[in-house]
N, C-alpha and C. Protein backbone atom coordinates (compact mmCIF):
# COMPACT_ATOMS: atom_id res chain seq x y z
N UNK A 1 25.41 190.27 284.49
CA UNK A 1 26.65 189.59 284.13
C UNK A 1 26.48 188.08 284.22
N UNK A 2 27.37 187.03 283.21
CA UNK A 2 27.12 185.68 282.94
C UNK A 2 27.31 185.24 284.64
N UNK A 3 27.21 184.36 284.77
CA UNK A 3 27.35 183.49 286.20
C UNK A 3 28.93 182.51 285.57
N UNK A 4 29.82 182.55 285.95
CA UNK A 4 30.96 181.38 285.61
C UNK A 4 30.80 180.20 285.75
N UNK A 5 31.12 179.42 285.32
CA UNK A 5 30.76 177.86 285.72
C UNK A 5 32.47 177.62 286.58
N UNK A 6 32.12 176.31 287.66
CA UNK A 6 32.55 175.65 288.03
C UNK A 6 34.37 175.42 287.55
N UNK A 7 33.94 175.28 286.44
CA UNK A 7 35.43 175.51 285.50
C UNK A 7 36.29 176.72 284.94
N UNK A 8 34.99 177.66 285.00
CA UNK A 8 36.27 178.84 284.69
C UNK A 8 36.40 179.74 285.61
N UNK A 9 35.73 179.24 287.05
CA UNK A 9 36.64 180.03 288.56
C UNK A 9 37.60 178.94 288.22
N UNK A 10 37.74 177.73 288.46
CA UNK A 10 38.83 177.01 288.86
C UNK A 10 40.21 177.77 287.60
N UNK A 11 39.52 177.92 286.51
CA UNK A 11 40.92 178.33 285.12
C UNK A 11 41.10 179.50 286.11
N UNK A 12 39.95 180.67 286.90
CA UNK A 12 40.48 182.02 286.88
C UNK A 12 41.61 181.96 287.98
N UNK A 13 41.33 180.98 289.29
CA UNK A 13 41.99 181.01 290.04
C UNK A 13 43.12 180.65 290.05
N UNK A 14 43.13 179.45 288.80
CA UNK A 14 44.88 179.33 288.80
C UNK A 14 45.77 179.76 287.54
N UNK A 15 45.40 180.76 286.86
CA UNK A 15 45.63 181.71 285.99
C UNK A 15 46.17 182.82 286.86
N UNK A 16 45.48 183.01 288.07
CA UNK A 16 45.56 184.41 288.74
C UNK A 16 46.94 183.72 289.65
N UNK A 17 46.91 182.63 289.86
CA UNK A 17 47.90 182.19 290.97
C UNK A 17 49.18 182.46 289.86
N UNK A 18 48.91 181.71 288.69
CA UNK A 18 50.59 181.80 287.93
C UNK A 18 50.93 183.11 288.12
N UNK A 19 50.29 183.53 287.58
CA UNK A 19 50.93 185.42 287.91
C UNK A 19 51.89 185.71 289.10
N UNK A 20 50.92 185.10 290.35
CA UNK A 20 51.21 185.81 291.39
C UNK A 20 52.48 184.92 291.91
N UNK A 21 52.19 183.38 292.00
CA UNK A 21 53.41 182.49 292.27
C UNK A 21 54.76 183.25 291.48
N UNK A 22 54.79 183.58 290.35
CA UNK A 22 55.94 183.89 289.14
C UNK A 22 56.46 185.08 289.97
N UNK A 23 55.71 185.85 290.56
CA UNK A 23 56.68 187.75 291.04
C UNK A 23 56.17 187.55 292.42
N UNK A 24 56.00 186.27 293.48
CA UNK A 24 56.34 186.42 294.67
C UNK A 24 56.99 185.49 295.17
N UNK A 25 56.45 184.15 294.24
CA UNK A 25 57.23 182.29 294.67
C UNK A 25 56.10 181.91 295.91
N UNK A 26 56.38 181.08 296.12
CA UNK A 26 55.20 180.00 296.87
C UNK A 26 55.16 180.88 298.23
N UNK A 27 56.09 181.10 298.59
CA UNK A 27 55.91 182.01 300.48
C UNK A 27 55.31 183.28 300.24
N UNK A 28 55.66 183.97 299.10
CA UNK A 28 55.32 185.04 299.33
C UNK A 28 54.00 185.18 298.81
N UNK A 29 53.08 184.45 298.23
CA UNK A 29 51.95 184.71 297.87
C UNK A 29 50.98 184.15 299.24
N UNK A 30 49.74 185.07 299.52
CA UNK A 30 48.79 185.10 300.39
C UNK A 30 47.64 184.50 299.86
N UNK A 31 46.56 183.85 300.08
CA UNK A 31 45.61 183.59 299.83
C UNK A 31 44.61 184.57 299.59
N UNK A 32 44.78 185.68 300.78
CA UNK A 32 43.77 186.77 300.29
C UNK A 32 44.30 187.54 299.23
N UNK A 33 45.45 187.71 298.65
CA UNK A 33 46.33 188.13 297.66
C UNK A 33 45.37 187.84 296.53
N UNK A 34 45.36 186.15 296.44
CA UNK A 34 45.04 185.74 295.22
C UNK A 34 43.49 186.15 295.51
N UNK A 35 43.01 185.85 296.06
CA UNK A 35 41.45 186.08 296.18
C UNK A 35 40.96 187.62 295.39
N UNK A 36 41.57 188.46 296.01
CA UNK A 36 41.42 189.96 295.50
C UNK A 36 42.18 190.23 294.22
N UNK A 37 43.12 189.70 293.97
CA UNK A 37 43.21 189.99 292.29
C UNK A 37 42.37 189.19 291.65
N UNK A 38 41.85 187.91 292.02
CA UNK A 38 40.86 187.03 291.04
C UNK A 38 39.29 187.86 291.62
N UNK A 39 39.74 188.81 292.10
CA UNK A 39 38.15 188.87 292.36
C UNK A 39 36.92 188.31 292.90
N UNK A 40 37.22 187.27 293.71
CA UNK A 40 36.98 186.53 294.23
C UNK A 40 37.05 186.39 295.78
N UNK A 41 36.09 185.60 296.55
CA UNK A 41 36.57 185.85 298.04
C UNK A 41 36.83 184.06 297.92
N UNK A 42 37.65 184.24 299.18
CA UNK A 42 38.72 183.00 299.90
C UNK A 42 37.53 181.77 299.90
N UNK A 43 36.74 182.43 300.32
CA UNK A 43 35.90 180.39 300.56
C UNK A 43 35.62 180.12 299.23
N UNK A 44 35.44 180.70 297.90
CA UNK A 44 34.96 180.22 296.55
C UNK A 44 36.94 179.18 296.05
N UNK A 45 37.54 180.25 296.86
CA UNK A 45 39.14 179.67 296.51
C UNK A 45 39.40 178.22 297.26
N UNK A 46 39.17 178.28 298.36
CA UNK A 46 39.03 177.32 299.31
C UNK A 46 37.72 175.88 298.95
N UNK A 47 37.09 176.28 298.10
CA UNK A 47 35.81 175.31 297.83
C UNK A 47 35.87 174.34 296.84
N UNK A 48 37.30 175.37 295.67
CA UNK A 48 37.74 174.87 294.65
C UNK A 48 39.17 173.77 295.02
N UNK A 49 40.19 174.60 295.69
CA UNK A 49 41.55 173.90 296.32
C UNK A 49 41.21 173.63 297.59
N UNK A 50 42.18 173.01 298.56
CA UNK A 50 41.83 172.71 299.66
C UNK A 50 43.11 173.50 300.09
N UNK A 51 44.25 174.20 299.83
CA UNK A 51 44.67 175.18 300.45
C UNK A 51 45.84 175.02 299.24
N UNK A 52 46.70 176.22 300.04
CA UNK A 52 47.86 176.63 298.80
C UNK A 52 48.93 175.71 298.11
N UNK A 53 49.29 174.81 298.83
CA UNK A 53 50.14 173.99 298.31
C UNK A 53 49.06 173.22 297.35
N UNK A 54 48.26 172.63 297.58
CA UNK A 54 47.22 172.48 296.14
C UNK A 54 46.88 172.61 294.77
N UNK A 55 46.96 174.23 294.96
CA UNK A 55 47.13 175.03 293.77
C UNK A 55 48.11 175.16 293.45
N UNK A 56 49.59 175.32 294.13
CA UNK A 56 50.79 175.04 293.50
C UNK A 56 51.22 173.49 292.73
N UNK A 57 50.88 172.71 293.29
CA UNK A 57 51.08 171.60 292.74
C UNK A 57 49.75 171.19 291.43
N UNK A 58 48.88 171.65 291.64
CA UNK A 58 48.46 171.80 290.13
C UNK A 58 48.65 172.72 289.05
N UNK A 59 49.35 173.47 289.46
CA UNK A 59 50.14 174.54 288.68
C UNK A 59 51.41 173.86 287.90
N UNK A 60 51.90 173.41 288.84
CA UNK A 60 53.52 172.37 288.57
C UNK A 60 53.18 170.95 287.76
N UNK A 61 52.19 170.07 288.35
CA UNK A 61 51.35 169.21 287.35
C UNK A 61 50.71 169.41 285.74
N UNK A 62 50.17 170.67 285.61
CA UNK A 62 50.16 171.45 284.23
C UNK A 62 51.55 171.72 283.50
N UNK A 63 52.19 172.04 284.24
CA UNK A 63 53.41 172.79 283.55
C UNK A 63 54.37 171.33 283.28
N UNK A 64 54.51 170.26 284.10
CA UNK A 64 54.95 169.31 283.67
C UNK A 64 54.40 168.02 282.60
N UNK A 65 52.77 168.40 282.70
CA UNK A 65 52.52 167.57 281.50
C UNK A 65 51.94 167.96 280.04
N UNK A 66 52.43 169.62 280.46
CA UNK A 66 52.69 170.08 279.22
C UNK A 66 53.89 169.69 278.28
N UNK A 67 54.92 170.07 279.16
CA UNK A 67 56.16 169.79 278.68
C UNK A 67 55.94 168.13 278.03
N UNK A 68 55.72 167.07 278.97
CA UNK A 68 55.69 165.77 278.24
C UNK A 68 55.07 165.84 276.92
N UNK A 69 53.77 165.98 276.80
CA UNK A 69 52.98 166.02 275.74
C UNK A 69 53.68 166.90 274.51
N UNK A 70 54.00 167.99 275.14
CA UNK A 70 54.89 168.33 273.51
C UNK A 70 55.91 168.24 273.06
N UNK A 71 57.07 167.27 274.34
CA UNK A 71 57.61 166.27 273.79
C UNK A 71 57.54 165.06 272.82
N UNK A 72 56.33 164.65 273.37
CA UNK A 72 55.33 163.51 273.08
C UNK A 72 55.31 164.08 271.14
N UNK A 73 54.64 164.99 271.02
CA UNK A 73 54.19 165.31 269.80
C UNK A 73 54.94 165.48 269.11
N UNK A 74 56.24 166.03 269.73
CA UNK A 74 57.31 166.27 268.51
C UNK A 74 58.40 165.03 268.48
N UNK A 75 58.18 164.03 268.82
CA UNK A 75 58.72 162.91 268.98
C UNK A 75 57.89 162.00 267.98
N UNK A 76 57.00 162.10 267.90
CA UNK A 76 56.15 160.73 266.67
C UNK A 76 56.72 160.77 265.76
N UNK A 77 56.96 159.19 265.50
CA UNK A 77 57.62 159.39 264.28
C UNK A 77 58.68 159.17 263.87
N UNK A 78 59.46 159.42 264.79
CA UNK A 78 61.31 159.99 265.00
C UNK A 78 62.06 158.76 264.89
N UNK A 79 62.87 158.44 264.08
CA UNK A 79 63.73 157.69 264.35
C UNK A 79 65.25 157.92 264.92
N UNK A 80 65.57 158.88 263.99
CA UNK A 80 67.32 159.77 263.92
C UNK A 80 67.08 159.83 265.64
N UNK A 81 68.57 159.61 266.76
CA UNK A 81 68.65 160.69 267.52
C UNK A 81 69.04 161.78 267.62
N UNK A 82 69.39 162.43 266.26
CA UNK A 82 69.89 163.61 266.27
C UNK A 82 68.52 164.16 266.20
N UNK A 83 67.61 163.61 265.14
CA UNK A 83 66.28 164.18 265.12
C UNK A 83 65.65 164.38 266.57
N UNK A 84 65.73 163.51 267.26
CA UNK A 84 65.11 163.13 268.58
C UNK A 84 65.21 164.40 269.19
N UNK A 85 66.84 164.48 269.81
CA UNK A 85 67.41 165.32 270.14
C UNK A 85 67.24 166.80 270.14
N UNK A 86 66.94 167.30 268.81
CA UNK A 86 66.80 168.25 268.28
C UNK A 86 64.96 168.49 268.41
N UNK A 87 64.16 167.74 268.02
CA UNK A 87 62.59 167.96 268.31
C UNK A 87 62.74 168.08 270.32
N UNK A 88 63.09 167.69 271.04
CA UNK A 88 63.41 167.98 272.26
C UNK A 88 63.97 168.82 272.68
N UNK A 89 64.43 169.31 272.77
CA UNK A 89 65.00 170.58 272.94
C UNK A 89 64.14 171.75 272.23
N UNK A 90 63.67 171.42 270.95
CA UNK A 90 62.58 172.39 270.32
C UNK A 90 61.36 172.64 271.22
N UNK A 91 61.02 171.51 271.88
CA UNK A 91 60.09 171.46 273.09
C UNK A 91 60.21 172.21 274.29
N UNK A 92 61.16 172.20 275.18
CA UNK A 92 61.98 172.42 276.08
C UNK A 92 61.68 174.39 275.80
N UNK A 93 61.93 174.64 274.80
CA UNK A 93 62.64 176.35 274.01
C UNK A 93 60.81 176.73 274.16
N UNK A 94 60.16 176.28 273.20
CA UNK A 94 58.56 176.39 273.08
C UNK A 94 58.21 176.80 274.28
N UNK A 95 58.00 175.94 275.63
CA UNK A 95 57.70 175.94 276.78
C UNK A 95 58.01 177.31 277.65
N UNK A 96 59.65 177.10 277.53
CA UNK A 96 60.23 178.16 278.49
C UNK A 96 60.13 179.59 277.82
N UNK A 97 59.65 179.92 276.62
CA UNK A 97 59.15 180.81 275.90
C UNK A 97 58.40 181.47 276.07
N UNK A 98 57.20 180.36 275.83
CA UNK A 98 55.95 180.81 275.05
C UNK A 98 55.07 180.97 276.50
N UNK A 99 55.62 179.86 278.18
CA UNK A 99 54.75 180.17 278.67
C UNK A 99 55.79 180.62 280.48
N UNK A 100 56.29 181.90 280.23
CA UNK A 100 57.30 182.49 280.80
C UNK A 100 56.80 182.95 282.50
N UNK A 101 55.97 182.67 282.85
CA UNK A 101 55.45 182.54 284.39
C UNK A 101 55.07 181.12 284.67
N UNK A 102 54.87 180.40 283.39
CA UNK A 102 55.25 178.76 284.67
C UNK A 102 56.64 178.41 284.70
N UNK A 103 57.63 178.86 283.38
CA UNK A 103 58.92 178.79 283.69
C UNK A 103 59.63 179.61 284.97
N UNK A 104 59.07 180.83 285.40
CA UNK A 104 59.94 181.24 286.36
C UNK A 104 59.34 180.56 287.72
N UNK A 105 58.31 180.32 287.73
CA UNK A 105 57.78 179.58 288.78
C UNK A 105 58.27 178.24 289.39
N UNK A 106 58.51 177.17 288.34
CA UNK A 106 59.73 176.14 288.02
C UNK A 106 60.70 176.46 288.37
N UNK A 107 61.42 177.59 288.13
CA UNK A 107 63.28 177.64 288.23
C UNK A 107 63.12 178.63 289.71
N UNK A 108 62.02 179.18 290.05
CA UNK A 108 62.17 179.71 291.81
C UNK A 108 62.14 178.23 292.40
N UNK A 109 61.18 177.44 292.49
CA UNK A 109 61.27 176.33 293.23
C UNK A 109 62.19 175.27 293.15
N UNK A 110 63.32 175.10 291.89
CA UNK A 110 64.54 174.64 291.82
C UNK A 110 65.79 175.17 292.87
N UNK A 111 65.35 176.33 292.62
CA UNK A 111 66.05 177.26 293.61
C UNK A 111 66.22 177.20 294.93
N UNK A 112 65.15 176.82 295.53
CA UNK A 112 65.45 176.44 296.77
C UNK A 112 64.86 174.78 297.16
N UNK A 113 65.79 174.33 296.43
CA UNK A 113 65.78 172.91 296.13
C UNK A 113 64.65 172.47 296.27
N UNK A 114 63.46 172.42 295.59
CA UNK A 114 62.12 172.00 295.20
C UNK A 114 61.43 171.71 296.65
N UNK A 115 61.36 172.56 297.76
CA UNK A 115 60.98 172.26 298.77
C UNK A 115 59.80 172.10 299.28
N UNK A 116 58.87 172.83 297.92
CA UNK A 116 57.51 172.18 297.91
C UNK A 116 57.07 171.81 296.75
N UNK A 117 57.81 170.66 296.17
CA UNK A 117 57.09 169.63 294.69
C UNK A 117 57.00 168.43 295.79
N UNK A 118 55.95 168.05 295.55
CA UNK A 118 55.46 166.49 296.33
C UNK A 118 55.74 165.25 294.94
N UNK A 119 55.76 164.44 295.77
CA UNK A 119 56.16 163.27 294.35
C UNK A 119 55.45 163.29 293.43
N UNK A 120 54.31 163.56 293.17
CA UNK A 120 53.82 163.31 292.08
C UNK A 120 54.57 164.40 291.08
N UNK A 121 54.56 165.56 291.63
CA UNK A 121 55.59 166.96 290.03
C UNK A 121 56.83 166.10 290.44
N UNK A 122 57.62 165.80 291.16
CA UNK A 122 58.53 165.05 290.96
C UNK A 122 58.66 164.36 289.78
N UNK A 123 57.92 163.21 290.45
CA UNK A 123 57.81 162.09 289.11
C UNK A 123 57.67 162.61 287.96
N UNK A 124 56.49 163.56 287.35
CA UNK A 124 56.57 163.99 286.26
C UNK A 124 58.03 164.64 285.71
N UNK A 125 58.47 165.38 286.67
CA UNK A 125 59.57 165.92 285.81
C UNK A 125 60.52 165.31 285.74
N UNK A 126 61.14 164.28 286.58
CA UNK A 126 61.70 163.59 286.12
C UNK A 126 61.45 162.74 284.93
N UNK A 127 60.41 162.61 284.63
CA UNK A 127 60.05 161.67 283.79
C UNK A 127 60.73 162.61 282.21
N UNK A 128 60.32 163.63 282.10
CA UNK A 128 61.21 164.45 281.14
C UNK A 128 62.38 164.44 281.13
N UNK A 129 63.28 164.21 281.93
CA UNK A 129 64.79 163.96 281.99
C UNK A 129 65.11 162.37 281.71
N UNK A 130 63.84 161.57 281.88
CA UNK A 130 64.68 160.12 281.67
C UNK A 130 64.36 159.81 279.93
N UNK A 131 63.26 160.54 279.61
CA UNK A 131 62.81 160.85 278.42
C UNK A 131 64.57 161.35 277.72
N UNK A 132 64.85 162.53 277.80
CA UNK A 132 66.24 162.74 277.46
C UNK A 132 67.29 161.66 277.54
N UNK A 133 67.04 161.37 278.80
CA UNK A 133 68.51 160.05 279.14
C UNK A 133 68.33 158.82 277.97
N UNK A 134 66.89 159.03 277.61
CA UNK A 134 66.91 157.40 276.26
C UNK A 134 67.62 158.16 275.35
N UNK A 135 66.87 159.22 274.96
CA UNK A 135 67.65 160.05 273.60
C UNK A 135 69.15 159.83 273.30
N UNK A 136 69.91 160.83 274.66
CA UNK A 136 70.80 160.45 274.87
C UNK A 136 71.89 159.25 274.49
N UNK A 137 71.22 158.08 275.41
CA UNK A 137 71.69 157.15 275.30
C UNK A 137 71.87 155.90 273.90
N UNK A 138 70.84 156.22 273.02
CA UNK A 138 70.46 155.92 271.69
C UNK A 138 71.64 156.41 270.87
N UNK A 139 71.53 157.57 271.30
CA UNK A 139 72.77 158.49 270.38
C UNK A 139 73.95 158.18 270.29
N UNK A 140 74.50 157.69 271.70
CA UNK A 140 75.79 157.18 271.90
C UNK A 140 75.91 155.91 271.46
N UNK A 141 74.64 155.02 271.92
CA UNK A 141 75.30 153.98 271.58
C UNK A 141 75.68 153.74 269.99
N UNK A 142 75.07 154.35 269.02
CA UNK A 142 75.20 155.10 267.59
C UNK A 142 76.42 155.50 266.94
N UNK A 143 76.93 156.00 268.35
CA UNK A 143 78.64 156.66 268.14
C UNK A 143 78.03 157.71 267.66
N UNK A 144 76.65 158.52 267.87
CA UNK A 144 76.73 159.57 267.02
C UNK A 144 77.12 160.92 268.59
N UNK A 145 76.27 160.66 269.73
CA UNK A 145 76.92 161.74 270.64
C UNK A 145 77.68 160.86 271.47
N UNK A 146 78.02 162.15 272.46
CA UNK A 146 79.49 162.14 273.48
C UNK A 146 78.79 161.70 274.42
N UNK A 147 79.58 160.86 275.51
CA UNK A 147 79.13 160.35 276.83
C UNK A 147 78.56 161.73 277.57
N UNK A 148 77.12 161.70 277.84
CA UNK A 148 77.16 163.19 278.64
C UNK A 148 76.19 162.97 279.48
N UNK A 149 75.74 163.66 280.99
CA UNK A 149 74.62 163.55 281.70
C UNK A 149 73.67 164.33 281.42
N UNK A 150 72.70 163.64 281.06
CA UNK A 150 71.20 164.34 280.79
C UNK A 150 70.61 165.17 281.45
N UNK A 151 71.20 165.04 282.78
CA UNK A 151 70.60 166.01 284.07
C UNK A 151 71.25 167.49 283.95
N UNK A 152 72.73 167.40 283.68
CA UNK A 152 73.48 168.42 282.93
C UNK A 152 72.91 168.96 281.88
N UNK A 153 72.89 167.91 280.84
CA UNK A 153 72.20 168.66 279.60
C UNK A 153 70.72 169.47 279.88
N UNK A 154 69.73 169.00 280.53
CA UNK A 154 68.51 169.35 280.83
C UNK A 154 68.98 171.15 281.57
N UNK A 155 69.99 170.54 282.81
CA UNK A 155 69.82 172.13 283.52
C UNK A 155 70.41 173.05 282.55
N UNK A 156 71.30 172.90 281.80
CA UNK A 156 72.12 173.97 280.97
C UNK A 156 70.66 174.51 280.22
N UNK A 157 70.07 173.65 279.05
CA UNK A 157 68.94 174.96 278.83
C UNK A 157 68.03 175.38 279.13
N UNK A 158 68.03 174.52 280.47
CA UNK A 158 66.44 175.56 281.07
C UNK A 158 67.31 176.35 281.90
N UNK A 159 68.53 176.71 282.62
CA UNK A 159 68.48 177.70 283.06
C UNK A 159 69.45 178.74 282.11
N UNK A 160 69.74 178.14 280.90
CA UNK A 160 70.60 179.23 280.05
C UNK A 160 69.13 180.28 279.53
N UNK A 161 68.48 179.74 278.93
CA UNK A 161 66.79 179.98 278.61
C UNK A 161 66.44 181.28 279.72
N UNK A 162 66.00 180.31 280.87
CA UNK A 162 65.32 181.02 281.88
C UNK A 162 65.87 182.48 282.44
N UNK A 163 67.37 182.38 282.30
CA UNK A 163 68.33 183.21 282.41
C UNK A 163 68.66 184.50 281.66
N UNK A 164 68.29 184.31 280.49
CA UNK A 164 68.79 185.15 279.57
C UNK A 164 67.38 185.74 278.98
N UNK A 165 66.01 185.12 279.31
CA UNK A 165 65.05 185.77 279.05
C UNK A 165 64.37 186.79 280.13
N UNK A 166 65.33 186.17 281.45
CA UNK A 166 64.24 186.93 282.62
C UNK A 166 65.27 188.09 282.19
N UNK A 167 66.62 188.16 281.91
CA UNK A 167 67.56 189.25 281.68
C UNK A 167 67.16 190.52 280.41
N UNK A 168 66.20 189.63 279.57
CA UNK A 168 65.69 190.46 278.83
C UNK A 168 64.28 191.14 279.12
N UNK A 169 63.79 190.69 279.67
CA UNK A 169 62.39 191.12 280.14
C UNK A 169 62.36 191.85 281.68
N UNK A 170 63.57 191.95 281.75
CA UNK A 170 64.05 193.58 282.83
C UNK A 170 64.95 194.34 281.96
N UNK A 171 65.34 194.17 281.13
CA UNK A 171 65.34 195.09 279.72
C UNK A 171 66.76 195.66 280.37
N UNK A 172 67.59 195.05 280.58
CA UNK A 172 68.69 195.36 280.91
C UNK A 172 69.69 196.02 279.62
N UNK A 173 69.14 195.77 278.37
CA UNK A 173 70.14 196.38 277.37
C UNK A 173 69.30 198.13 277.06
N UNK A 174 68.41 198.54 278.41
CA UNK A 174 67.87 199.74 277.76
C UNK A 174 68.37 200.51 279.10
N UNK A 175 68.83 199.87 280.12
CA UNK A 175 69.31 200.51 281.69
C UNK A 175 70.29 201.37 281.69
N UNK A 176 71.33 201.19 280.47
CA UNK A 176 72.58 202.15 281.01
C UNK A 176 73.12 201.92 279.68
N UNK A 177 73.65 203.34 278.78
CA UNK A 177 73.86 203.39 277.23
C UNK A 177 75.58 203.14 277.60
N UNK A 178 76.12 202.73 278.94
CA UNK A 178 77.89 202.46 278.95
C UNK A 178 77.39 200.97 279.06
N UNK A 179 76.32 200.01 279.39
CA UNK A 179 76.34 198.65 279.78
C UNK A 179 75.54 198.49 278.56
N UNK A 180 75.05 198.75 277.30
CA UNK A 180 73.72 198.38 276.83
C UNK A 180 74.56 197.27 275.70
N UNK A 181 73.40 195.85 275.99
CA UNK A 181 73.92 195.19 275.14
C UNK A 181 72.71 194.94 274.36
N UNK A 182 73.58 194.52 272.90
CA UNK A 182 72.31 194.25 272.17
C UNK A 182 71.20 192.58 272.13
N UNK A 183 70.29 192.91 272.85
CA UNK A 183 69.89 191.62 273.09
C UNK A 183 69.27 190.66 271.72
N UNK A 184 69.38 189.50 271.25
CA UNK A 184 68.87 189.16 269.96
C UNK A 184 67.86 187.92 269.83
N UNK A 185 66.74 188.28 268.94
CA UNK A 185 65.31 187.27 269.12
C UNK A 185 65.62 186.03 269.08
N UNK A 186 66.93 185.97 268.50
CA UNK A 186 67.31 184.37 267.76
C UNK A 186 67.85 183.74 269.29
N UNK A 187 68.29 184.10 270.44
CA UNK A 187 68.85 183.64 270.98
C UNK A 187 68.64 181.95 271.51
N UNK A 188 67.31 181.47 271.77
CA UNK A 188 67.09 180.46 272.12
C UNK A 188 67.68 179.43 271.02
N UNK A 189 67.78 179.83 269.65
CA UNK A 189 67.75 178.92 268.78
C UNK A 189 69.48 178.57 268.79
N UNK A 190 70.16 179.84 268.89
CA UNK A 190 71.61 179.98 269.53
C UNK A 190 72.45 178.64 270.44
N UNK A 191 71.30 179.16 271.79
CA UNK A 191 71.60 178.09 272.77
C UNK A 191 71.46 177.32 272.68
N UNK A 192 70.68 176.25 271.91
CA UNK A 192 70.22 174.93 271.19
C UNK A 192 71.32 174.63 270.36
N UNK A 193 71.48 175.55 269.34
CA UNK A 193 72.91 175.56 268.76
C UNK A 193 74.15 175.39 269.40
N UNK A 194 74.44 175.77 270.71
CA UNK A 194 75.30 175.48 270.74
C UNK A 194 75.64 173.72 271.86
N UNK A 195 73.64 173.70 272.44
CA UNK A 195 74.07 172.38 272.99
C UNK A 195 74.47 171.32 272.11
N UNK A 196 73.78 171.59 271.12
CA UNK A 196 74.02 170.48 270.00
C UNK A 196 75.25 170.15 269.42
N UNK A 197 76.19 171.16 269.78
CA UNK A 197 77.49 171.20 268.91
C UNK A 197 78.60 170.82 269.72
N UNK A 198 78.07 170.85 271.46
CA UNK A 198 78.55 170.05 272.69
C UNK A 198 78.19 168.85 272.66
N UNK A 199 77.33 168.23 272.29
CA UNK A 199 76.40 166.86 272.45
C UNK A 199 77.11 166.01 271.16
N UNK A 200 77.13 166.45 269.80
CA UNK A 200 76.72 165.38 268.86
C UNK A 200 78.33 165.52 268.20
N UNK A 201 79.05 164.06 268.14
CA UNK A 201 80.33 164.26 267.76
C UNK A 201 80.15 164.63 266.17
């Protein structure tokens, strides 16, 4: 069998951590946990991170400068803030989508008021909300949106998102044929729809 390089223990180990952070959250995952699902023993884990909060915060560092960057990308260009607006939030939907164990990983540690993001995921994520607050503020001064807080706007769709997908992916419309609702693919585009129709006079 190949020998791994240097770089793809470090991808396996924190590939194996998203998993495990996402269906236990930062306390409940063990080191030897992760070790034995990566297949791996603790000192190759330990050689790479210098202990768990480590690997969480480069977990949270990925996941936040993802989000920037494809902000970033869908922003070139842009003049409109409705355009703005709208490529942001397209970002925001992409993310909490497409990569659904760093989103629940994010909204557990919101949860108990970010008690282990150190300033640096701080800073980054804030930095995505002040990113919004220009948008925002562009817009209004435009007269095109309503006076509104960005911090508001931000939590409404990541946890309307986060909310309504973890609700689907415990398949709650297949649990009980007196509760079954019909759940629908379009929904993210919905909730966008309807921030937008709160936001832009």
């Amino acid at each position: 069998m190949k020998k791994r390089t240097a770089k793809q223990t470090k991808e396996l180990i924190l590939s194996t951590a998203i998993g495990l952070f996402a269906k236990k959250g930062f306390d409940g995952l063990r080191v030897d946990e992760l070790a034995l699902d990566a297949g791996i023993n603790k000192a190759t884990i330990y050689y790479h991170f210098k202990d768990k909060s480590f690997i969480f915060e480069t977990i949270l560092l990925y996941l936040s400068e993802f989000i920037i960057n494809e902000i970033e990308k869908r922003q070139k260009n842009i003049i409109d803030p409705k355009n703005k607006l709208e490529n942001f939030l397209d970002a925001i939907i992409f993310v909490m989508t497409s990569k659904r164990d760093l989103a629940k990983i994010m909204m557990q540690e919101l949860a108990f008021n970010g008690k282990n993001l150190t300033d640096d995921v701080t800073k980054h994520f804030f930095k995505i909300i002040y990113t919004l607050k220009l948008i925002l503020k562009e817009g209004n001064e435009q007269n095109l949106f309503k006076n509104i807080d960005p911090l508001l706007v931000h939590a409404t769709i990541i946890g309307s998102l986060n909310y309504y997908y973890t609700m689907k992916e415990a398949e709650i419309d297949k649990k009980d044929e007196e509760y079954k609702i019909d759940i629908s693919q379009e929904s993210a585009n919905e909730i966008k729809e309807m921030i937008l129709s709160y936001i832009i006079k």
